[in-house]
PDB file of N, CA and C in Angstrom:
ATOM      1  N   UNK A   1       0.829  -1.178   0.000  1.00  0.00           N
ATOM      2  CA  UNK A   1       0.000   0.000   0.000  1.00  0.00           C
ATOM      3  C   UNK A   1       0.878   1.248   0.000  1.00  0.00           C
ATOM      4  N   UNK A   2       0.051   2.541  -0.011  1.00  0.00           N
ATOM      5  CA  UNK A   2       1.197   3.614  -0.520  1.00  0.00           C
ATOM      6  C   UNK A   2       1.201   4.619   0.619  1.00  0.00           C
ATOM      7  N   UNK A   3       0.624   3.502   1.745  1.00  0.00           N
ATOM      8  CA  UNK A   3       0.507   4.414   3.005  1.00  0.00           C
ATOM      9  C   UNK A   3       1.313   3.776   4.371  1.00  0.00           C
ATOM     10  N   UNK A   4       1.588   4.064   5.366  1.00  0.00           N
ATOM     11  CA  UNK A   4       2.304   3.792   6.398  1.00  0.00           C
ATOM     12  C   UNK A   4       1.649   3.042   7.310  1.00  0.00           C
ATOM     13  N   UNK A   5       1.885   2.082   7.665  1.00  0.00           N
ATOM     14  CA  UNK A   5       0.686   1.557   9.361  1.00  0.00           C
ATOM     15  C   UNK A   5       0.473   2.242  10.423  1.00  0.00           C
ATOM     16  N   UNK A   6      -0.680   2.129  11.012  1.00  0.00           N
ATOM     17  CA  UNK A   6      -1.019   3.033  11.912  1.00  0.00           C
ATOM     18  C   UNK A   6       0.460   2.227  13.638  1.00  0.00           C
ATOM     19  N   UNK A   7       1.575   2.157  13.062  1.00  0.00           N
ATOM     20  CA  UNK A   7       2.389   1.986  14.304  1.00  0.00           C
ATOM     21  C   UNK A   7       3.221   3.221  14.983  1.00  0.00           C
ATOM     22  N   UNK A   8       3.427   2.548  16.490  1.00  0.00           N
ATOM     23  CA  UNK A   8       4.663   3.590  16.780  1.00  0.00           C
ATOM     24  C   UNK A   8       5.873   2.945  16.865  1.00  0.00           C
ATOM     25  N   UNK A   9       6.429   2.987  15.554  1.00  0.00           N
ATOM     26  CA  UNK A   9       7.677   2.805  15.246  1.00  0.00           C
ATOM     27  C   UNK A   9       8.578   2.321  16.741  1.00  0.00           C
ATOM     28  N   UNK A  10       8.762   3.221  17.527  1.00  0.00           N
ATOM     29  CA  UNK A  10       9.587   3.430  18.303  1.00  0.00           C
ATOM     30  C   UNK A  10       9.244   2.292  19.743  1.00  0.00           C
ATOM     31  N   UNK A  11       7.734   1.733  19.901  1.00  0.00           N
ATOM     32  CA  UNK A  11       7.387   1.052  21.146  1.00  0.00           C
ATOM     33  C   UNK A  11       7.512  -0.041  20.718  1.00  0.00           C
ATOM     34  N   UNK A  12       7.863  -0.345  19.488  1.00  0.00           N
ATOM     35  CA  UNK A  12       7.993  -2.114  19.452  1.00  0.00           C
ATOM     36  C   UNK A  12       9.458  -2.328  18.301  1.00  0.00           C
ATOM     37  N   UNK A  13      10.018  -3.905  18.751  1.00  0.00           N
ATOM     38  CA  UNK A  13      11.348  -3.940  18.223  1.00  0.00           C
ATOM     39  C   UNK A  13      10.877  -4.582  16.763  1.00  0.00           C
ATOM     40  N   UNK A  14      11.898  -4.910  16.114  1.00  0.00           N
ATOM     41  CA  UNK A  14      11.796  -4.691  14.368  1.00  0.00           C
ATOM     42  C   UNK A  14      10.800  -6.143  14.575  1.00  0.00           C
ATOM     43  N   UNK A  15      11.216  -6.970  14.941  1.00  0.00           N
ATOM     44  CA  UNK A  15      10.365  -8.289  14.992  1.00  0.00           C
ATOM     45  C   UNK A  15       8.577  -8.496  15.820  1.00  0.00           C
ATOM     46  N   UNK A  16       8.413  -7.790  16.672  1.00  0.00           N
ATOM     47  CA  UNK A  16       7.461  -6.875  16.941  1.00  0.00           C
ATOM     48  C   UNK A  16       6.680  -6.550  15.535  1.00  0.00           C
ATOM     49  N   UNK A  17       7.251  -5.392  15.037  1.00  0.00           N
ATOM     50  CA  UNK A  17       6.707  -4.837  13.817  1.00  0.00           C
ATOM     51  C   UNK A  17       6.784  -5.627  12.527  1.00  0.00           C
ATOM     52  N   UNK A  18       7.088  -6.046  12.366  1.00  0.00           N
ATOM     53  CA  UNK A  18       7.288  -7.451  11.305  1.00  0.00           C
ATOM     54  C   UNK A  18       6.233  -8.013  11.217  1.00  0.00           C
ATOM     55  N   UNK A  19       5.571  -8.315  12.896  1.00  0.00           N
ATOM     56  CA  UNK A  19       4.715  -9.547  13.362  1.00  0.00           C
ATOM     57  C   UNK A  19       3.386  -8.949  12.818  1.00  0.00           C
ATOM     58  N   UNK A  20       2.991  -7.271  13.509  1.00  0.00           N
ATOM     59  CA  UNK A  20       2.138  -6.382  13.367  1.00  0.00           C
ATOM     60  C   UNK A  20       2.048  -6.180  11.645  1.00  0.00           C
ATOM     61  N   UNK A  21       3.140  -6.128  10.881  1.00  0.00           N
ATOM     62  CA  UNK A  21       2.579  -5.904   9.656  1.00  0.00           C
ATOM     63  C   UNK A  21       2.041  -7.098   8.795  1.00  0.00           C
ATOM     64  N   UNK A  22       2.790  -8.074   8.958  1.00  0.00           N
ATOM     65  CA  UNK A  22       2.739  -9.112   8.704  1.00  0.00           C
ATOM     66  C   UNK A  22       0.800  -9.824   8.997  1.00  0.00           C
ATOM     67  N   UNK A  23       0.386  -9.424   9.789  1.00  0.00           N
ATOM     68  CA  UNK A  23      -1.134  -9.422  10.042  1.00  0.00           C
ATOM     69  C   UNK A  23      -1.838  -8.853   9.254  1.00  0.00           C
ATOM     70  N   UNK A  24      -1.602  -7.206   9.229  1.00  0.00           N
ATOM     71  CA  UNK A  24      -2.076  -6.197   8.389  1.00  0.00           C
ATOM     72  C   UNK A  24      -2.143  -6.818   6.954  1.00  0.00           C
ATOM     73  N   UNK A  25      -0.908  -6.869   6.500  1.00  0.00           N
ATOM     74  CA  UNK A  25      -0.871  -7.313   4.999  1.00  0.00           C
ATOM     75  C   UNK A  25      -1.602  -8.689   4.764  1.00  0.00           C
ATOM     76  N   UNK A  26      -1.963  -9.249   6.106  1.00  0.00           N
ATOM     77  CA  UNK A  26      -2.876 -10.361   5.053  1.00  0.00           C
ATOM     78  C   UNK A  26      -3.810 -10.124   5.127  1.00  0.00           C
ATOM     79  N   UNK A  27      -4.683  -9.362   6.349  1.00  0.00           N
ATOM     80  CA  UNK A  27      -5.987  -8.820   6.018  1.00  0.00           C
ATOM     81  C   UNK A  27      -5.991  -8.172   4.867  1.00  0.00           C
ATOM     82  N   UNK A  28      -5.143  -7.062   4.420  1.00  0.00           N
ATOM     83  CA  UNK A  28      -5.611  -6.765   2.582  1.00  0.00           C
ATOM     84  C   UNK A  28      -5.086  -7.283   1.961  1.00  0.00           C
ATOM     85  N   UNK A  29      -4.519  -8.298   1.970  1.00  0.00           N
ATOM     86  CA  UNK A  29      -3.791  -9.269   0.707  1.00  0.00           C
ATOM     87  C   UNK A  29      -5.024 -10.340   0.568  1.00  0.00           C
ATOM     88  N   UNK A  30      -6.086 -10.411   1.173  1.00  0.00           N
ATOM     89  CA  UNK A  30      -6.710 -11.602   1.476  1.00  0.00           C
ATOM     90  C   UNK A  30      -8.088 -11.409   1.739  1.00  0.00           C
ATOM     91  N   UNK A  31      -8.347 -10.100   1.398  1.00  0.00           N
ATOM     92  CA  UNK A  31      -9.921  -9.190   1.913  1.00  0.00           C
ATOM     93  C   UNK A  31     -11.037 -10.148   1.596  1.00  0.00           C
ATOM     94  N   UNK A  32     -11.064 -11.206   0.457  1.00  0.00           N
ATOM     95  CA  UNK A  32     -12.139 -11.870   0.226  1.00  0.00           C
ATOM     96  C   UNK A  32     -11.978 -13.700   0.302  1.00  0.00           C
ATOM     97  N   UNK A  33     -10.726 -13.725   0.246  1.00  0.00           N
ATOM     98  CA  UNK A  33     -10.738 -15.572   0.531  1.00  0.00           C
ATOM     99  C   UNK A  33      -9.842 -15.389   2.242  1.00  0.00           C
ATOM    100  N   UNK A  34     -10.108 -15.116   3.390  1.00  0.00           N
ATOM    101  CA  UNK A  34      -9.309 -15.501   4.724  1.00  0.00           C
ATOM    102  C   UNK A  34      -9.497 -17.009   4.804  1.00  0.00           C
ATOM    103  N   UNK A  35      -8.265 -17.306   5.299  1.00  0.00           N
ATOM    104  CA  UNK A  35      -7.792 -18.876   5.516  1.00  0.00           C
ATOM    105  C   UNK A  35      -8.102 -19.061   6.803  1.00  0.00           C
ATOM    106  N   UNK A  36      -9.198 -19.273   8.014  1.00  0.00           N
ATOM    107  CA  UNK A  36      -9.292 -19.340   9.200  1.00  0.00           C
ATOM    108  C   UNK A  36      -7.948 -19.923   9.614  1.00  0.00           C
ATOM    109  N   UNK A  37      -7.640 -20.764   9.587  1.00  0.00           N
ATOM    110  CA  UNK A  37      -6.389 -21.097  10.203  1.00  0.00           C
ATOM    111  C   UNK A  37      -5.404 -20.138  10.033  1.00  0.00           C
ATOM    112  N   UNK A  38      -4.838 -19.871   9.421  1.00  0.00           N
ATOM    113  CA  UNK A  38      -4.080 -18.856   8.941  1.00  0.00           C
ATOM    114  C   UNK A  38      -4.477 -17.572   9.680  1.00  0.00           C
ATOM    115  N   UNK A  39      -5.962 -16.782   9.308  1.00  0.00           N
ATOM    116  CA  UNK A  39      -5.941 -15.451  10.027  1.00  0.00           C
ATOM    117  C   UNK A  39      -5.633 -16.386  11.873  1.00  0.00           C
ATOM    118  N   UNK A  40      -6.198 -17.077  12.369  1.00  0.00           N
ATOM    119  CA  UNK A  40      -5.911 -17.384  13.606  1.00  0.00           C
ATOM    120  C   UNK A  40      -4.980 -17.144  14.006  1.00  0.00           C
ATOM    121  N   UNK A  41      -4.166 -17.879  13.578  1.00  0.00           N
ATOM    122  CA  UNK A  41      -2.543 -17.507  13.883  1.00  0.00           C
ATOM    123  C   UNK A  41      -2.086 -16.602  14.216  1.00  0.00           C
ATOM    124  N   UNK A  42      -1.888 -15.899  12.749  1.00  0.00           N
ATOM    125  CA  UNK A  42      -1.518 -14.661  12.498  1.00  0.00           C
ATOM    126  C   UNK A  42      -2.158 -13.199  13.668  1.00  0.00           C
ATOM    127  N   UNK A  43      -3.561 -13.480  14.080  1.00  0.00           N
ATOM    128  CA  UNK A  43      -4.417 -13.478  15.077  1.00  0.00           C
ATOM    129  C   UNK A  43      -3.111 -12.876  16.466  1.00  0.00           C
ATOM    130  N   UNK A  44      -3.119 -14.261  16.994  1.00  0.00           N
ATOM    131  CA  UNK A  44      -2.744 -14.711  18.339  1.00  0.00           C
ATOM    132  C   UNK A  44      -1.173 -14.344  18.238  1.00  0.00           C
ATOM    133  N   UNK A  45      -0.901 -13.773  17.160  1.00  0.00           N
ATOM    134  CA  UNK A  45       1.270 -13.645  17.114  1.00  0.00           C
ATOM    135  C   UNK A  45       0.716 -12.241  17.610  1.00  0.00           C
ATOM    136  N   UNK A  46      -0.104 -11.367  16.455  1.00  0.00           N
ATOM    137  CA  UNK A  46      -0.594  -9.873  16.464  1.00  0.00           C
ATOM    138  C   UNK A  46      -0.769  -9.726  18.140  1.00  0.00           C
ATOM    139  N   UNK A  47      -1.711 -10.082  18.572  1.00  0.00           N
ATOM    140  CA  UNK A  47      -2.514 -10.023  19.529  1.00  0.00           C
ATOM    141  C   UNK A  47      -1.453 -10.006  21.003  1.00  0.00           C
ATOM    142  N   UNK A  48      -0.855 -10.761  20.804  1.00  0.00           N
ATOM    143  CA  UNK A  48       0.300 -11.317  22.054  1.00  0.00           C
ATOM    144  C   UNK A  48       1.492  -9.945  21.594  1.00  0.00           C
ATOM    145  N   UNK A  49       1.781  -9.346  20.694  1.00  0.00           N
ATOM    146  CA  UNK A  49       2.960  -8.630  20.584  1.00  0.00           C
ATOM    147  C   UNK A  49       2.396  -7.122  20.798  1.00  0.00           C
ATOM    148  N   UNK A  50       1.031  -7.143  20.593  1.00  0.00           N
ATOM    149  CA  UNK A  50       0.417  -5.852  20.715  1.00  0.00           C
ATOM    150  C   UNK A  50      -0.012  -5.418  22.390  1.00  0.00           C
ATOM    151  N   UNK A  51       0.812  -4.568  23.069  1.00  0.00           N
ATOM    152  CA  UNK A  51       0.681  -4.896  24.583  1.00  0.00           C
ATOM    153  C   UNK A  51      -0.421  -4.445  25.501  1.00  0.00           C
ATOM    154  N   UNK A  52      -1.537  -3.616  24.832  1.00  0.00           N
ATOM    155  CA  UNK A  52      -2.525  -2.693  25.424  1.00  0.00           C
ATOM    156  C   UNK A  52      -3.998  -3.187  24.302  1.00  0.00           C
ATOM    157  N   UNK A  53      -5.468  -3.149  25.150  1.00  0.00           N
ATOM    158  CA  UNK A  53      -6.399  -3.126  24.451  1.00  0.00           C
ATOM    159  C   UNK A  53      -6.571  -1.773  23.939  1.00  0.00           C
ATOM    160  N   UNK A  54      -5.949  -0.983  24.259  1.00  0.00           N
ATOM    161  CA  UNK A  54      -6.168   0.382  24.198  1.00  0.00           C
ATOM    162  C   UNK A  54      -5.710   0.893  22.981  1.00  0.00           C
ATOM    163  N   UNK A  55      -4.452   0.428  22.875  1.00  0.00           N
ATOM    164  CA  UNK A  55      -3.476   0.297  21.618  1.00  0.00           C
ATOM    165  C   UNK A  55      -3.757  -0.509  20.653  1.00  0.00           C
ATOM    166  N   UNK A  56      -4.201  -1.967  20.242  1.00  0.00           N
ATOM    167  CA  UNK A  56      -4.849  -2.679  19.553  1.00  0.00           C
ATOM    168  C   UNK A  56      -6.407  -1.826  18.543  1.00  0.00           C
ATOM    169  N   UNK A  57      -7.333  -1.070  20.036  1.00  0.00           N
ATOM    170  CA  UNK A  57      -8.090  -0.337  19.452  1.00  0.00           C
ATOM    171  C   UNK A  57      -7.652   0.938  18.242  1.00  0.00           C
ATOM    172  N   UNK A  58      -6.473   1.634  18.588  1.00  0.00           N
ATOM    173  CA  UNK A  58      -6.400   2.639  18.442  1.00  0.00           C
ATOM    174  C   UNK A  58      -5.855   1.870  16.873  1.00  0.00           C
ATOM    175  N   UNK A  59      -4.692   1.226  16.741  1.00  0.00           N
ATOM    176  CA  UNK A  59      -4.358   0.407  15.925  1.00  0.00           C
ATOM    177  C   UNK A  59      -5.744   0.279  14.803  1.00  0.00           C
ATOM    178  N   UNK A  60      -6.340  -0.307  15.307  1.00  0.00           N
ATOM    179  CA  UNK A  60      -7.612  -0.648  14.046  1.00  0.00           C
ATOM    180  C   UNK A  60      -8.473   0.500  13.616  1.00  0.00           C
ATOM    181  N   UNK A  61      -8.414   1.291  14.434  1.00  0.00           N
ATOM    182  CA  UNK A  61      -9.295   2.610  14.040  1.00  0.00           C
ATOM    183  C   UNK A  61      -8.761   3.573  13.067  1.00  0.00           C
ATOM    184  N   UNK A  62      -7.441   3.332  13.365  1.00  0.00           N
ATOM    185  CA  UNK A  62      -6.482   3.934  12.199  1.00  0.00           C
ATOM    186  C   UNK A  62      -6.368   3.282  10.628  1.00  0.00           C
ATOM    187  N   UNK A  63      -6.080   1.747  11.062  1.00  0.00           N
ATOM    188  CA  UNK A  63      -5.934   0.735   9.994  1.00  0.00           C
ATOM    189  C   UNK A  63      -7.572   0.879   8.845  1.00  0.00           C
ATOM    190  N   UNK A  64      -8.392   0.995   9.508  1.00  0.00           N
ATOM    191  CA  UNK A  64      -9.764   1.047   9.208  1.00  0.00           C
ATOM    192  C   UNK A  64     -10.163   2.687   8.474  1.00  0.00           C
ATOM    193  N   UNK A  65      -9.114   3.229   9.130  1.00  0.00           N
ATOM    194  CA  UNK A  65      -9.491   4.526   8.035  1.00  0.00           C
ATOM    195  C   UNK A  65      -8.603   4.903   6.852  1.00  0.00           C
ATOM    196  N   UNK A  66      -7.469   3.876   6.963  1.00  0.00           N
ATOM    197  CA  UNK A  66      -6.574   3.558   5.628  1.00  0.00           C
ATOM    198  C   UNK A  66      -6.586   3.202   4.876  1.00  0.00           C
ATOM    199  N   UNK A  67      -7.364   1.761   5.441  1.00  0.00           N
ATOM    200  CA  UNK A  67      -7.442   0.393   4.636  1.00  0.00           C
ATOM    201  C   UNK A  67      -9.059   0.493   3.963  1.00  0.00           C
ATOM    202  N   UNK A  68      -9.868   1.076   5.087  1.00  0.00           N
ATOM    203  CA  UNK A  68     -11.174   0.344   4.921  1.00  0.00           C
ATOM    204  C   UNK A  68     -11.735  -0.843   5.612  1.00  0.00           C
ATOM    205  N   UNK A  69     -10.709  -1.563   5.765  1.00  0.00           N
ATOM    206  CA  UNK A  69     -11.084  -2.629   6.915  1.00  0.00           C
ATOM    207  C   UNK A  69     -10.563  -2.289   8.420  1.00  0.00           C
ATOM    208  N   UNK A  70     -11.768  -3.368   8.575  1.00  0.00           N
ATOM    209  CA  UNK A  70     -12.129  -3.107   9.989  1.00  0.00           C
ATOM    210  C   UNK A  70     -11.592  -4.508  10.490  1.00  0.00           C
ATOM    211  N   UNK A  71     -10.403  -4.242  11.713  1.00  0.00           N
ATOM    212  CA  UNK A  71     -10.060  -5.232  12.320  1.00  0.00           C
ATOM    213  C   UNK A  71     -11.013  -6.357  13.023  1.00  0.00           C
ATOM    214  N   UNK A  72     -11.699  -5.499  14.126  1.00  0.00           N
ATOM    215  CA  UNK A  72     -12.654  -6.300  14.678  1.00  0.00           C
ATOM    216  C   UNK A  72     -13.921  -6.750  13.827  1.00  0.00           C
ATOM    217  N   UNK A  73     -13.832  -6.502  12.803  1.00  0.00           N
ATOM    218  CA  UNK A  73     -15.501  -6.643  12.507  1.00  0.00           C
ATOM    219  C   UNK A  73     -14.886  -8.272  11.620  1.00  0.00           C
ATOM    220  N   UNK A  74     -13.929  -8.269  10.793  1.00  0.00           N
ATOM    221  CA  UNK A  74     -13.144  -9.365  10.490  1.00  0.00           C
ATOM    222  C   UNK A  74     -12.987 -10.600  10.944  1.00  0.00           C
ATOM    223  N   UNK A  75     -12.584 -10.244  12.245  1.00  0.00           N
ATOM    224  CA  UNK A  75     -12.083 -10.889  13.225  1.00  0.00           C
ATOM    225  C   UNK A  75     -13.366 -11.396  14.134  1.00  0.00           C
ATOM    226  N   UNK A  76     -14.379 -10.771  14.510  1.00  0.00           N
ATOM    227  CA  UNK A  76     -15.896 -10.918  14.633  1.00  0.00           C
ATOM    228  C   UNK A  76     -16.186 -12.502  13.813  1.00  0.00           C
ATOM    229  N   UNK A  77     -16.431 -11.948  12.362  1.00  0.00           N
ATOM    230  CA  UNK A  77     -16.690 -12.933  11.356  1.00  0.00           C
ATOM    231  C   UNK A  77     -16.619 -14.006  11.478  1.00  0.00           C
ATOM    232  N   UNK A  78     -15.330 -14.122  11.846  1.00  0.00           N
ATOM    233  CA  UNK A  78     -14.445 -15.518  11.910  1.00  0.00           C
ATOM    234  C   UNK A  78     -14.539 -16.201  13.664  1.00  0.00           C
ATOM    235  N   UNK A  79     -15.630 -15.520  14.512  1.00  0.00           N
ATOM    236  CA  UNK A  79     -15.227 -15.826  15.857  1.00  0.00           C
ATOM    237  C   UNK A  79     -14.402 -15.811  16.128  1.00  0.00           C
ATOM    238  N   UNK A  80     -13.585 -14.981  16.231  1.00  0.00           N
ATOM    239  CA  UNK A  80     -12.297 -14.743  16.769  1.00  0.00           C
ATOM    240  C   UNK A  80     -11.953 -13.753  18.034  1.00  0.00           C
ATOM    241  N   UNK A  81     -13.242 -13.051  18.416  1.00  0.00           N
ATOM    242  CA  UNK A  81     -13.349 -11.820  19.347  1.00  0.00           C
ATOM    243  C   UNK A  81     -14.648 -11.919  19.943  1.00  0.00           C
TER     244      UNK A  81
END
């Protein structure tokens, strides 16, 4: 994409952010076939490296006004939240 992730660079280490984009990019690499197993995963790496609900929120509210997608509503879908 030709835009930046909603991260702060600076609160998480490169593998951290790797993990976080690495999520991102398959929610829009993948907007219409998700692999449940796969988003799961990818899920629970995100989820565990992301250290605040607060931050996770803020995270998707951003992602969601970039992307268009909506973390939780996704993630909803799939029972995952």
């Amino acid at each position: 994409m030709t835009y930046d992730y909603p991260l702060d660079y600076e609160t998480y280490s490169i593998k951290e952010i790797e993990i976080i984009i690495d999520f991102l990019a398959y929610l829009e690499d993948n907007i219409k076939h998700y692999d449940f197993k796969t988003l799961e995963k990818k899920y629970k790496l995100y989820r565990s490296t992301i250290n605040s609900k607060k931050e996770e929120k803020r995270i998707n509210e951003e992602f969601e006004k970039l992307s268009g997608i909506s973390i939780y509503r996704t993630l909803r879908e799939f029972g995952l939240c």
